[in-house]
Protein backbone atom coordinates (compact mmCIF):
# COMPACT_ATOMS: atom_id res chain seq x y z
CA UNK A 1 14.96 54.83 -39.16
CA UNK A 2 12.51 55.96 -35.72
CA UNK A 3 12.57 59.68 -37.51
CA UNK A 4 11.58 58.27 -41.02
CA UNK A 5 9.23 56.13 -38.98
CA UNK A 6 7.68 59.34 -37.06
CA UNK A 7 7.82 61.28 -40.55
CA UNK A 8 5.43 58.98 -42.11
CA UNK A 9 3.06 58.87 -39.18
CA UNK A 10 3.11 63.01 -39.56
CA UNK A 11 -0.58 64.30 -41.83
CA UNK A 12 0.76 65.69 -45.11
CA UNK A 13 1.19 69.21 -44.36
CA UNK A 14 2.30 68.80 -41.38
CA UNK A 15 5.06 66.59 -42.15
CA UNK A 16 6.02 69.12 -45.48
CA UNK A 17 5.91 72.31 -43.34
CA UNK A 18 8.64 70.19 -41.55
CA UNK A 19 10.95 69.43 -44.68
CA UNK A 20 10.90 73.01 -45.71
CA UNK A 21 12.15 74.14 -42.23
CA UNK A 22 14.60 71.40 -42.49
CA UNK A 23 16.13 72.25 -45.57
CA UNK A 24 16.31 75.70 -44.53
CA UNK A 25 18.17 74.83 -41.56
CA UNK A 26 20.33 72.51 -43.82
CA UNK A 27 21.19 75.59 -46.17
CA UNK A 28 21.98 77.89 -42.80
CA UNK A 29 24.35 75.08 -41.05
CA UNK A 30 26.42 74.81 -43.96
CA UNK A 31 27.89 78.26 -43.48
CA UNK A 32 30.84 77.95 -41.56
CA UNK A 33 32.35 81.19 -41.49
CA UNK A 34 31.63 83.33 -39.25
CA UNK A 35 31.57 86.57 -41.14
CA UNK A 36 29.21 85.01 -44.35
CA UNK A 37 26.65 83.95 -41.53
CA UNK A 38 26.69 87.25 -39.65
CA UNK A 39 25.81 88.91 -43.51
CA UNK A 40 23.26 86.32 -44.80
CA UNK A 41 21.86 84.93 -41.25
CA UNK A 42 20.02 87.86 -40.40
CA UNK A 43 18.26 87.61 -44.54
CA UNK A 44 18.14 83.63 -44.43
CA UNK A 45 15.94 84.11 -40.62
CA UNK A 46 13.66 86.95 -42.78
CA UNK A 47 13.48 85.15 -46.04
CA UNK A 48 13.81 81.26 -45.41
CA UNK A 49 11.88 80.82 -41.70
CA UNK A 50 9.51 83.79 -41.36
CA UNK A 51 9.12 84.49 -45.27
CA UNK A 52 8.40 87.96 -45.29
CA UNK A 53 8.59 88.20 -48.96
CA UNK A 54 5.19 86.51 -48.63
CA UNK A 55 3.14 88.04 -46.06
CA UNK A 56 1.36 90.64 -49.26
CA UNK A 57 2.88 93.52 -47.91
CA UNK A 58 5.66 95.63 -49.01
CA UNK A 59 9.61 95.09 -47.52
CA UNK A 60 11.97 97.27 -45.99
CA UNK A 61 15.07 96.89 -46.34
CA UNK A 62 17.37 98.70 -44.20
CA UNK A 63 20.40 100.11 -46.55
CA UNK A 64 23.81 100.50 -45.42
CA UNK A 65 26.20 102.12 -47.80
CA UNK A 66 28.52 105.40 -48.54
CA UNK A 67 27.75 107.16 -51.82
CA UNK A 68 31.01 108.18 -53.23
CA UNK A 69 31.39 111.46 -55.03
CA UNK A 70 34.37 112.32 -57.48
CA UNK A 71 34.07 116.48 -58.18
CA UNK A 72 37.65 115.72 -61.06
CA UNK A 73 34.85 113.67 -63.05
CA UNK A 74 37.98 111.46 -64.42
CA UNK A 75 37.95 108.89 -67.29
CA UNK A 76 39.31 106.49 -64.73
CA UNK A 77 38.29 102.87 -66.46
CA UNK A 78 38.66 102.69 -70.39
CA UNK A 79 36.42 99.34 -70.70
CA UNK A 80 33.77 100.64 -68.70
CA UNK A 81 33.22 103.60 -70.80
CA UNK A 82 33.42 101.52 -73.80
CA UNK A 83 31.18 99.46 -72.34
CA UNK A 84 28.76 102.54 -71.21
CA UNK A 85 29.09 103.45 -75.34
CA UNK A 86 27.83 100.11 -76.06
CA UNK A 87 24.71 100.52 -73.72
CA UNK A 88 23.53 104.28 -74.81
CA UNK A 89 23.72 102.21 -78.40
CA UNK A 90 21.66 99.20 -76.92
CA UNK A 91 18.69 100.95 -75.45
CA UNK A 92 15.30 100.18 -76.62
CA UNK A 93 11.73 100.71 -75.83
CA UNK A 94 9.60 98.16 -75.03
CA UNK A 95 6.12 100.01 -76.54
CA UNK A 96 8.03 100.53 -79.68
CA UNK A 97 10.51 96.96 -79.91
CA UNK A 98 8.44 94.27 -79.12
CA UNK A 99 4.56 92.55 -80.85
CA UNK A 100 2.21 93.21 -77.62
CA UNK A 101 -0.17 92.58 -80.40
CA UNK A 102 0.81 88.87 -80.17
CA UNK A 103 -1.94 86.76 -79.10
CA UNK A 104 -1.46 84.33 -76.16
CA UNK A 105 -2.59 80.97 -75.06
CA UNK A 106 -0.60 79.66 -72.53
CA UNK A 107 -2.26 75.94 -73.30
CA UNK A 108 -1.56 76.45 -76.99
CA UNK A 109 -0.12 72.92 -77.73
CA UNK A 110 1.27 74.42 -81.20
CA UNK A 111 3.18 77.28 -79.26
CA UNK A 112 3.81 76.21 -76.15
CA UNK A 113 5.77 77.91 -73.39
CA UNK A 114 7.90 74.78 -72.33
CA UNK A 115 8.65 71.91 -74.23
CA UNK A 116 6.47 68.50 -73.25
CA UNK A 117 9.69 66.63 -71.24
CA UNK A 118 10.44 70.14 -69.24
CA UNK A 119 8.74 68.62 -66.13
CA UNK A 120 9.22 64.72 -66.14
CA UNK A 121 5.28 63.86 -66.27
CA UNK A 122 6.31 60.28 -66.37
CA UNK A 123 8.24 60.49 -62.92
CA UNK A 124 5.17 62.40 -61.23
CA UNK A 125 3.36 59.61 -62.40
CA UNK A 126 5.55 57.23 -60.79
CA UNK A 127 5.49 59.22 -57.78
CA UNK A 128 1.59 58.59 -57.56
CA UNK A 129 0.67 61.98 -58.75
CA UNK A 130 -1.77 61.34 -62.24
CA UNK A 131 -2.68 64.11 -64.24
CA UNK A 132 -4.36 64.39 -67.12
CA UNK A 133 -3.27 65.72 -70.78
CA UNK A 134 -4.75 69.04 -70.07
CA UNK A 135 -3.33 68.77 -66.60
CA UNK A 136 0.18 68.16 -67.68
CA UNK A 137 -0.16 71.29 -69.73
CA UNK A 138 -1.54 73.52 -67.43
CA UNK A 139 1.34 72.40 -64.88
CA UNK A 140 3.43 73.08 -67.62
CA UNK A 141 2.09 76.88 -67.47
CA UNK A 142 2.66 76.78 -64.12
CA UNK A 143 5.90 76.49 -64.07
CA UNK A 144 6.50 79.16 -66.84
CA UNK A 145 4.52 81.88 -65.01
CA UNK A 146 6.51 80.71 -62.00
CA UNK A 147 9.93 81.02 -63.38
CA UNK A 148 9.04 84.66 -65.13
CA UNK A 149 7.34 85.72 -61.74
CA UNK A 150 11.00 84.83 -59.96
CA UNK A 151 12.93 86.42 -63.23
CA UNK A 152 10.15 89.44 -62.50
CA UNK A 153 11.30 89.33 -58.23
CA UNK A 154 15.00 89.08 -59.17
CA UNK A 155 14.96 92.21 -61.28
CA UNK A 156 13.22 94.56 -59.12
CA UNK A 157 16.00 93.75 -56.99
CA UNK A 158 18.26 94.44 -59.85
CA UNK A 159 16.66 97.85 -60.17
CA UNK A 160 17.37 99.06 -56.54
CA UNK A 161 21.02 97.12 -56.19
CA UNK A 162 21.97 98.93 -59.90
CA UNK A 163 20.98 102.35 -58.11
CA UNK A 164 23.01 101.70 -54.83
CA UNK A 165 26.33 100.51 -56.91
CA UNK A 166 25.93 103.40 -59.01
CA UNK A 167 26.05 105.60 -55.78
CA UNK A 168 28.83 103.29 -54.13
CA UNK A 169 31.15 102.41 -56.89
CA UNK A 170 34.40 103.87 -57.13
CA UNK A 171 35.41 104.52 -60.74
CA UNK A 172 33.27 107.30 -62.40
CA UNK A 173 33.17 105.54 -65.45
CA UNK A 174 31.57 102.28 -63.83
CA UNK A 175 28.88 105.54 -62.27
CA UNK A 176 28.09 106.53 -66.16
CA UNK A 177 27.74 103.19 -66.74
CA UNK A 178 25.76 102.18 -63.68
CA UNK A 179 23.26 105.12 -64.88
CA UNK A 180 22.52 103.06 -67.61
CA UNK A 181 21.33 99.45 -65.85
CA UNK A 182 19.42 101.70 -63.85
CA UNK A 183 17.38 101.96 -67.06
CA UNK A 184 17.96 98.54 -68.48
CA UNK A 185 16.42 97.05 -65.06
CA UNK A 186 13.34 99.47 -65.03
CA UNK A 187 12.63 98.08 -68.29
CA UNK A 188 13.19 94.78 -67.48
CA UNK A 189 10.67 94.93 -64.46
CA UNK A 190 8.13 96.27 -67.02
CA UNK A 191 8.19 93.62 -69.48
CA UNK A 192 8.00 91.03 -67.14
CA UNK A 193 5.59 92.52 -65.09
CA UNK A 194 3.63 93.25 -68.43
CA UNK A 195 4.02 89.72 -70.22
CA UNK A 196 2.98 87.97 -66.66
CA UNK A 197 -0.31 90.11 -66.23
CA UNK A 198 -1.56 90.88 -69.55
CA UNK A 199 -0.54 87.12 -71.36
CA UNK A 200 -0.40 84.86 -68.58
CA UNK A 201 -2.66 86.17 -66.31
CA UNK A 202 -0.50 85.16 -63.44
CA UNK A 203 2.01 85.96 -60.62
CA UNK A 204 3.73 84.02 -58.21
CA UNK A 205 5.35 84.89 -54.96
CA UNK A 206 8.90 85.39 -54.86
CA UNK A 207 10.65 82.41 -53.55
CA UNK A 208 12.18 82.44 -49.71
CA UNK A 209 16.05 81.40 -51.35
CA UNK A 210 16.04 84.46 -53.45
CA UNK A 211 14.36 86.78 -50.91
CA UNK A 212 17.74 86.10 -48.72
CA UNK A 213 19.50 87.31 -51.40
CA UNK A 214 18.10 90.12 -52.82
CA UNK A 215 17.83 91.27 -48.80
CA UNK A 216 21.14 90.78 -47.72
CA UNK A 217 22.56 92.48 -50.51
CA UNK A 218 20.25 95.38 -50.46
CA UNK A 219 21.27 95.45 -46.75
CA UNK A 220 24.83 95.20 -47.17
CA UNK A 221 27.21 98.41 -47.12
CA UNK A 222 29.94 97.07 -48.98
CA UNK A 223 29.96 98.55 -52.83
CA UNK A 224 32.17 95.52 -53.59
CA UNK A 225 30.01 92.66 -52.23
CA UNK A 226 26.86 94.56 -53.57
CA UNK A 227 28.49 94.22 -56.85
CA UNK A 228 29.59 90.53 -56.53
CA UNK A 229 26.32 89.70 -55.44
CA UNK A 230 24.02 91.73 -58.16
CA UNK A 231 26.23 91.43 -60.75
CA UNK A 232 27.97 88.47 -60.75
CA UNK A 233 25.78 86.02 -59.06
CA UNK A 234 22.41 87.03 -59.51
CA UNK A 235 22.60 88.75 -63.15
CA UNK A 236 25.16 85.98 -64.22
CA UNK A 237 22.42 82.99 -62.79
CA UNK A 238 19.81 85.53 -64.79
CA UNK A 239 21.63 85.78 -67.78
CA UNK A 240 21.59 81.86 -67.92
CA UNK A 241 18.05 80.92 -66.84
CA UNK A 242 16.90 83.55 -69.86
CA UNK A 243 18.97 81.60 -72.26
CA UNK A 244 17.26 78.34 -71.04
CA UNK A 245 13.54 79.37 -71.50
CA UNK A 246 14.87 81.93 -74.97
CA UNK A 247 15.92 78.44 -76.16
CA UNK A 248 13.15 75.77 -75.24
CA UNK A 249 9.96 78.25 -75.97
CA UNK A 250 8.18 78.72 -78.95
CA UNK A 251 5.80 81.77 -78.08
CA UNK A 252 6.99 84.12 -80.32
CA UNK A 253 6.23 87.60 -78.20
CA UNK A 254 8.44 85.35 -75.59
CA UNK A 255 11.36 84.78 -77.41
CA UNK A 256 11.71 88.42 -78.81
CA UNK A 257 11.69 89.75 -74.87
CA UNK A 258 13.73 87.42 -73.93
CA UNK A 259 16.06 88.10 -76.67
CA UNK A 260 16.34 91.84 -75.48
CA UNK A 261 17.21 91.49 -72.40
CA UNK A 262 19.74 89.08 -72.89
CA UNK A 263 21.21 91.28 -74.81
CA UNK A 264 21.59 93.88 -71.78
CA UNK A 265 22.35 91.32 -69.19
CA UNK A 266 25.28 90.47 -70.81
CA UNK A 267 26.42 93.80 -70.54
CA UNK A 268 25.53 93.97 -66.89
CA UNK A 269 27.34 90.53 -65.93
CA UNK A 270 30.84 92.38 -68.00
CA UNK A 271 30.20 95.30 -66.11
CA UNK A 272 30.67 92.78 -62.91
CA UNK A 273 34.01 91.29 -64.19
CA UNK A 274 35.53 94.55 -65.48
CA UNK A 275 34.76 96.17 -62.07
CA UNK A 276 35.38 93.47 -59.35
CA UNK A 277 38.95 91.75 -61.48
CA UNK A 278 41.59 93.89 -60.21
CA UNK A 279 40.00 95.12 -57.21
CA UNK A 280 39.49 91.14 -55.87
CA UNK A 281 43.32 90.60 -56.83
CA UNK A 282 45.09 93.62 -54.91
CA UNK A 283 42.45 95.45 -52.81
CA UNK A 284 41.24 92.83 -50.12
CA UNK A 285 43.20 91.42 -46.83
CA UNK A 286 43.33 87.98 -46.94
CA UNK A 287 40.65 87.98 -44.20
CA UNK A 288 38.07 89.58 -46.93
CA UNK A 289 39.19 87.41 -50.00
CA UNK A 290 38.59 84.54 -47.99
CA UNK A 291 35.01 85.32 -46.74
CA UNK A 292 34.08 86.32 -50.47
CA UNK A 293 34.91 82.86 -51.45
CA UNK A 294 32.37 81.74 -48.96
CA UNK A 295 29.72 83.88 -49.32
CA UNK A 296 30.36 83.06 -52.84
CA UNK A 297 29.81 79.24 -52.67
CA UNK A 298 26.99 79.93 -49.75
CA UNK A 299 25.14 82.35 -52.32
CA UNK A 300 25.50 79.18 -54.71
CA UNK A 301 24.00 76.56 -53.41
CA UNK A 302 20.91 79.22 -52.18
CA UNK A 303 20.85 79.76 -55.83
CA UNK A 304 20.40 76.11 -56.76
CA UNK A 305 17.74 75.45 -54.05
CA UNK A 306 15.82 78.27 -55.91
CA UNK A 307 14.81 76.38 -58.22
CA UNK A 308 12.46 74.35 -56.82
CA UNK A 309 9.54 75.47 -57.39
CA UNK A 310 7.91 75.03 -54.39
CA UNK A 311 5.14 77.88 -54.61
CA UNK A 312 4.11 75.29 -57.87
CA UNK A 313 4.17 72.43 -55.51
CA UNK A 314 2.10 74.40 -52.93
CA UNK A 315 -0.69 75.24 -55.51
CA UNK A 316 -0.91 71.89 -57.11
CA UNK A 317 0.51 69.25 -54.58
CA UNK A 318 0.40 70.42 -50.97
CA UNK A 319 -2.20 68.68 -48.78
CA UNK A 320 -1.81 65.15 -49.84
CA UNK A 321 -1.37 64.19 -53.61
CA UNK A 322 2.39 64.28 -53.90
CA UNK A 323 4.74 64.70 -50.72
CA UNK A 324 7.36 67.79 -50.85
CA UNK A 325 10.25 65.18 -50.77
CA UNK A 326 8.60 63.60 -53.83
CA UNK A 327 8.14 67.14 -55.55
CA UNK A 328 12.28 67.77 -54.79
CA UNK A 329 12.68 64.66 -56.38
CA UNK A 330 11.25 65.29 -59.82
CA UNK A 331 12.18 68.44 -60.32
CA UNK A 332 16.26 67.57 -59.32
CA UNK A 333 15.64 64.98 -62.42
CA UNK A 334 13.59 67.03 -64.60
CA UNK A 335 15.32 67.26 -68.27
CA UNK A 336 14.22 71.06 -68.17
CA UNK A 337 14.82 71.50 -64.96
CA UNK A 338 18.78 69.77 -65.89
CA UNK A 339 19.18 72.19 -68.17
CA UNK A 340 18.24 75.38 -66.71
CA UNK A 341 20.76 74.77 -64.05
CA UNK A 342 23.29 73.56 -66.41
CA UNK A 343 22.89 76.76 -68.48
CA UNK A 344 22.79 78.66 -65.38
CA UNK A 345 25.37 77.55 -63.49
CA UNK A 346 27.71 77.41 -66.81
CA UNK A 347 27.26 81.33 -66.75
CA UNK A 348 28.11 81.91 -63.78
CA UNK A 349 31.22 79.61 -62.60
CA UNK A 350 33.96 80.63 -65.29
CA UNK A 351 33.19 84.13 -64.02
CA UNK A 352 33.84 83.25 -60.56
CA UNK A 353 37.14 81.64 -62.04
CA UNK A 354 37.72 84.48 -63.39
CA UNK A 355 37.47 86.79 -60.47
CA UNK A 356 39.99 83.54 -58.84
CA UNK A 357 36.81 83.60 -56.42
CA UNK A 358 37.45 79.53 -56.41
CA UNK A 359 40.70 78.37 -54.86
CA UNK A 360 42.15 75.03 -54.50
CA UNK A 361 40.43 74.73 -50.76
CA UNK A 362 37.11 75.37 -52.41
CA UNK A 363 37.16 72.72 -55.00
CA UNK A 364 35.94 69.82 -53.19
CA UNK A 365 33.22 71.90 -51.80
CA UNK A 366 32.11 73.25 -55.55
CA UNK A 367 32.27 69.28 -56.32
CA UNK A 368 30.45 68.23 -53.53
CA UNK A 369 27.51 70.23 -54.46
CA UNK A 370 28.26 69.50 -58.38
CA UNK A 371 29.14 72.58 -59.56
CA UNK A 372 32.65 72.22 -60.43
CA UNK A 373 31.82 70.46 -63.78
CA UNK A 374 30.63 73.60 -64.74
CA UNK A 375 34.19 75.50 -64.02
CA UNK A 376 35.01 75.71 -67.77
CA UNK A 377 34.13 77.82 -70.75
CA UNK A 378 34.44 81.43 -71.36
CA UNK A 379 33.80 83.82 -69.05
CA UNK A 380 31.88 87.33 -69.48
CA UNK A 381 34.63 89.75 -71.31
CA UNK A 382 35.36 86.90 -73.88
CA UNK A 383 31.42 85.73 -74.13
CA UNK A 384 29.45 88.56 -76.36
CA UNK A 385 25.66 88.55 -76.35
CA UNK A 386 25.91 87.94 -79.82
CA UNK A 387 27.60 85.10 -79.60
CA UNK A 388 25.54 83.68 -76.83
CA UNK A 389 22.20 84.17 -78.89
CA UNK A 390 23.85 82.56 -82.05
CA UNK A 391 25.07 79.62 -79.72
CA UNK A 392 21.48 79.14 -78.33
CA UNK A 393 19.96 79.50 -81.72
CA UNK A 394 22.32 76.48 -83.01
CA UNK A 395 21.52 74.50 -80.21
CA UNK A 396 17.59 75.36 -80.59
CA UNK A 397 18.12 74.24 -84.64
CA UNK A 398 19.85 71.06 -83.14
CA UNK A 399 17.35 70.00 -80.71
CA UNK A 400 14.42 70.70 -83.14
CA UNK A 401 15.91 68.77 -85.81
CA UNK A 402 16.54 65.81 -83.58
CA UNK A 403 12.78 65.61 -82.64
CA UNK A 404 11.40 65.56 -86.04
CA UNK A 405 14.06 62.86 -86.95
């Protein structure tokens, strides 16, 4: 009660600067062993309290790893070379592939970029923030540009993790493979990157949360928990929040980008399974399964603080006209906001099952944070990209029909 007391009495900014460092010290305490905090303490100090992913300036990153050579060049893992067939297949060329002739206006209420309900306008209202029709659609930008800026951060990170496993990885089948995400990520940074400056106009920062990550697994020198990282939790997360904005959106140059990648993420997140399945099962002590699990749950709930969007807050909110507290709020109940994390998370989790990342002593920890509801489905060898894009594509039909009925 005497803290909420002193809270109130706090200016504004003062008293938001002071929620952000407590909810990074929130994210930090609930680390408990002592192996996960020694890899992601040193990244949560850079990326969560002294956010050096926002100071303008470039970051270095400190890499750790072996690069390991095989002079038999062996055909060591059948379903990665298949998988390595399917990718020289799957390339494409952004110039060539996608309508940069499309024209663009982000405020276009005929082709918008998020549905109207993707931000509850309603509950900003209620929290005392008013906007305006032409407000609630430029916010509505907003968070668009922001999500593509953080699906822009996220694969830059891609790109250099995708060279380091390639390099690190121990099957020279998963190498030939590797050779070709290498590609698929330098692509993906230049569509982004393109779509972001030459349609929207806009950038955003990359958020602290996924700073940590993309840091401490850059920094790591384990091939295994690069992969598990890259791979599994930030491509599978990626694969997911694509689906959610290839779904809702109805710019057309949007939806086609989207579409490709998608398509090569969901090669990347097999890749992930294929290497880490057997490996997870009879390589580790019981000592390194263990901290996996926790780094893997740790890694999750960083993931789901991501999406905040607190750089949005900070350019429309900060200062006064809607607390940070208030800002958490409406986005946890956002119906957009819902689903991206329910698409994202229901990527990810049966592929953590999979890789029997989530034992019995985990559950109540995955429920806690609600994640467990997301356990079931199919995970990334049984899930095709094609049959991802046709499920989204019913569920588009289904939600379209039910708002013209």
């Amino acid at each position: 009660m005497f803290k909420d007391l002193v809270m109130k009495a706090l200016p504004p900014r003062v008293r938001d600067h002071f929620d952000a460092l407590a909810e990074a010290a929130d994210v930090l305490a609930q680390v408990k062993n002592p192996n996960v905090l020694r890899s992601l303490g040193p990244s949560g100090v850079r990326g969560l309290l002294l956010h050096r992913g926002k100071q303008g300036i470039p970051t270095t990153v400190p890499a750790r790893h072996s690069a390991y050579f095989d002079w038999t060049y062996p055909n060591d893992q059948p379903e990665m070379r298949e998988l390595f067939q399917r990718a020289k297949a799957g390339q494409w060329d952004s110039d060539r592939d996608l309508p940069w002739h499309t024209s663009v206006d982000p405020l276009n209420p005929e082709r918008r970029l998020l549905p109207a309900n993707f931000i509850d306008h309603g509950a900003l209202e209620r929290e005392g923030a008013r906007l305006s029709e032409l407000e609630h659609r430029k916010l509505d930008y907003s968070i668009c540009a922001w999500m593509l800026s953080q699906f822009l951060h996220g694969e830059q990170g891609a790109l250099f993790a995708a060279a380091q496993v390639t390099e690190a990885v121990q099957f020279f089948d998963g190498k030939l493979y590797g050779s070709t995400q290498v590609m698929d990520e330098g692509r993906h940074v230049e569509v982004f990157s393109r779509y972001l400056q030459e349609k929207l106009e806009r950038l955003y920062q990359v958020n602290d949360n996924l700073f940590v990550i993309i840091d401490a697994l850059m920094a790591d020198g384990r091939w295994d928990m690069k992969f598990l990282g890259m791979q599994i939790m930030v491509e599978g997360l990626a694969l997911g929040a694509f689906s959610t904005l290839y779904r809702v959106t109805n710019e057309p140059l949007l939806r086609e980008l989207l579409k490709r990648v998608i398509m090569d993420e969901a090669r990347h997140v097999h890749y992930g399974v294929v290497a880490l399945r057997e490996h997870f099962k009879s390589a580790l002590t019981d000592a390194e399964r263990r901290e996996r699990e926790e780094w893997t749950f740790e890694v999750s709930l960083l993931m789901q603080n991501r999406f905040m969007a607190y750089e949005v807050f900070d350019e429309w909110f900060a200062g006064g006209r809607l607390s940070r507290e208030a800002w958490r709020r409406v986005v946890m109940n956002s119906p957009g906001m819902n689903e991206f994390r329910s698409l994202m998370f229901s990527r990810l989790m049966p592929n953590l099952r999979e890789l029997g990342l989530v034992p019995e002593r985990m559950l109540r920890r995955y429920e806690s944070a609600g994640l467990l509801q997301y356990m079931l489905g199919k995970s990334a060898p049984e899930l095709t990209a094609e049959d991802l894009l046709s499920d989204l594509d019913r569920g588009r039909t289904a939600n379209q029909a039910a708002a013209l009925a």
